[in-house]
C-alpha atoms as a PDB file:
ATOM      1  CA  UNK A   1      78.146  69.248 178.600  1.00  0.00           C
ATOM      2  CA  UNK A   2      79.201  68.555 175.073  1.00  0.00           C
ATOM      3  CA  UNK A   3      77.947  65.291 173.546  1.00  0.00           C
ATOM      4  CA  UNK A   4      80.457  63.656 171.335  1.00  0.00           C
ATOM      5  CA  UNK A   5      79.889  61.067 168.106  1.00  0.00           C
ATOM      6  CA  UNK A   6      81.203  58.457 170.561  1.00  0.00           C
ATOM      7  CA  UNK A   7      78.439  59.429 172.872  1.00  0.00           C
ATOM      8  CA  UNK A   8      75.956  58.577 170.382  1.00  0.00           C
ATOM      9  CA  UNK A   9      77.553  55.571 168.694  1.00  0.00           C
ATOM     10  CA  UNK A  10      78.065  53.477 171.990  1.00  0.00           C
ATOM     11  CA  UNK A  11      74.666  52.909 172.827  1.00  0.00           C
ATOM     12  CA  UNK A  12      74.031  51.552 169.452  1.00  0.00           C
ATOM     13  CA  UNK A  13      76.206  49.819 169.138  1.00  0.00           C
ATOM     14  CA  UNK A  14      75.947  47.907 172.344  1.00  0.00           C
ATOM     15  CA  UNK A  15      72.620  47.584 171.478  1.00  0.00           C
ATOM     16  CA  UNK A  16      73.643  46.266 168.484  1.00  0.00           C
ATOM     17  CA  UNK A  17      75.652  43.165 169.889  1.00  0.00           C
ATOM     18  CA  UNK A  18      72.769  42.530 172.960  1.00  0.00           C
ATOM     19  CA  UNK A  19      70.476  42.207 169.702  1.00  0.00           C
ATOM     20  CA  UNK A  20      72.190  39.848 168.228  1.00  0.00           C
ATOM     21  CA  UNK A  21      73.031  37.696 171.322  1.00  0.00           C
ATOM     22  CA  UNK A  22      69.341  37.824 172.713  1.00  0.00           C
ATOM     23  CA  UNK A  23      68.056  36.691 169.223  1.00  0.00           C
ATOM     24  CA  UNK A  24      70.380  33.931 168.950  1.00  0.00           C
ATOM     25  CA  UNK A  25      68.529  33.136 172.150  1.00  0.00           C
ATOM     26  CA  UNK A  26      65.259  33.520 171.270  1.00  0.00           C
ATOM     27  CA  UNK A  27      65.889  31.610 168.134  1.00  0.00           C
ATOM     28  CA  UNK A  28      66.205  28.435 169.556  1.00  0.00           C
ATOM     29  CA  UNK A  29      63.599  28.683 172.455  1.00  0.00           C
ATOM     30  CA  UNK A  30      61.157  30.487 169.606  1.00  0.00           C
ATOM     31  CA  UNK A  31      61.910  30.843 166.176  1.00  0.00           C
ATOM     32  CA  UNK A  32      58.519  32.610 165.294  1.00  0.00           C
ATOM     33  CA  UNK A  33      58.884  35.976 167.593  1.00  0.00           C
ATOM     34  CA  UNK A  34      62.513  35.617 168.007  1.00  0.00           C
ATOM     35  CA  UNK A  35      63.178  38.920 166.075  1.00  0.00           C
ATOM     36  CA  UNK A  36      60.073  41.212 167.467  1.00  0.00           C
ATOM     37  CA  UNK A  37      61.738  40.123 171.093  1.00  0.00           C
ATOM     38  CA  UNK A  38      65.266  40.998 169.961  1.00  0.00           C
ATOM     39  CA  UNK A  39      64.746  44.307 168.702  1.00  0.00           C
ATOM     40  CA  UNK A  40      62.024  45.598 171.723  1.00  0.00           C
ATOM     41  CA  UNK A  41      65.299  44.637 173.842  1.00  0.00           C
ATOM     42  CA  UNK A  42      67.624  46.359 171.289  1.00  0.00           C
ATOM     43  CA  UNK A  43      65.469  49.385 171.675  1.00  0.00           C
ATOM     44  CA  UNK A  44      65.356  48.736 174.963  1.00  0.00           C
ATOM     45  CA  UNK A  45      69.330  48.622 175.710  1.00  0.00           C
ATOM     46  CA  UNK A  46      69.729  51.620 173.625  1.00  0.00           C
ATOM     47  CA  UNK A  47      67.877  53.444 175.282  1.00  0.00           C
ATOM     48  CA  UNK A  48      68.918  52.729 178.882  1.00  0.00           C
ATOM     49  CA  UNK A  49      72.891  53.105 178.205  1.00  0.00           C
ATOM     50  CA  UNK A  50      71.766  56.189 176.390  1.00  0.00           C
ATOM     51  CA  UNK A  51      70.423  57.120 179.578  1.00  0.00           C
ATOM     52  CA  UNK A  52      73.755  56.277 181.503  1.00  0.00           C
ATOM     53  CA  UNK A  53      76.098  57.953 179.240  1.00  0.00           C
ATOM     54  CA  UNK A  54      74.192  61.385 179.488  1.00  0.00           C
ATOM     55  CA  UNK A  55      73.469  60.998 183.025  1.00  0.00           C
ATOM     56  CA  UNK A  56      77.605  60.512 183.548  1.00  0.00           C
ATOM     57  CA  UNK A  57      78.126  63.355 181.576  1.00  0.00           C
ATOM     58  CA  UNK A  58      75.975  65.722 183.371  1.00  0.00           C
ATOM     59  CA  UNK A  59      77.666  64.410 186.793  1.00  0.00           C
ATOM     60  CA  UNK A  60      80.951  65.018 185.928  1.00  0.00           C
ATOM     61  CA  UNK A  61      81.195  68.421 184.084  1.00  0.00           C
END
């Protein structure tokens, strides 16, 4: 199991974009802990497709 740049960089990423969606979100319902709440579930994605990924790439090789 080798892990690549691209194995790295594409749960940031994602995370990334979910941040900014879910505090675009949060803005408008709650402008005060819009960002704490954006980042936790930044951290949060992260995290989880980093899980994915290296879970598929034990499985297959």
């Amino acid at each position: 199991m080798t892990i690549t740049a691209y194995d790295i960089a594409l749960p940031i990423g994602l995370a990334l974009v979910f941040a900014v969606f879910r505090y675009s979100q949060y803005r408008s319902a709650d402008p005060q802990t819009a960002l704490p709440k954006a980042a936790a579930d930044g951290v949060k994605g992260a995290i989880g497709l980093a899980v994915i990924t290296l879970g598929y790439q034990y499985l297959t090789h």
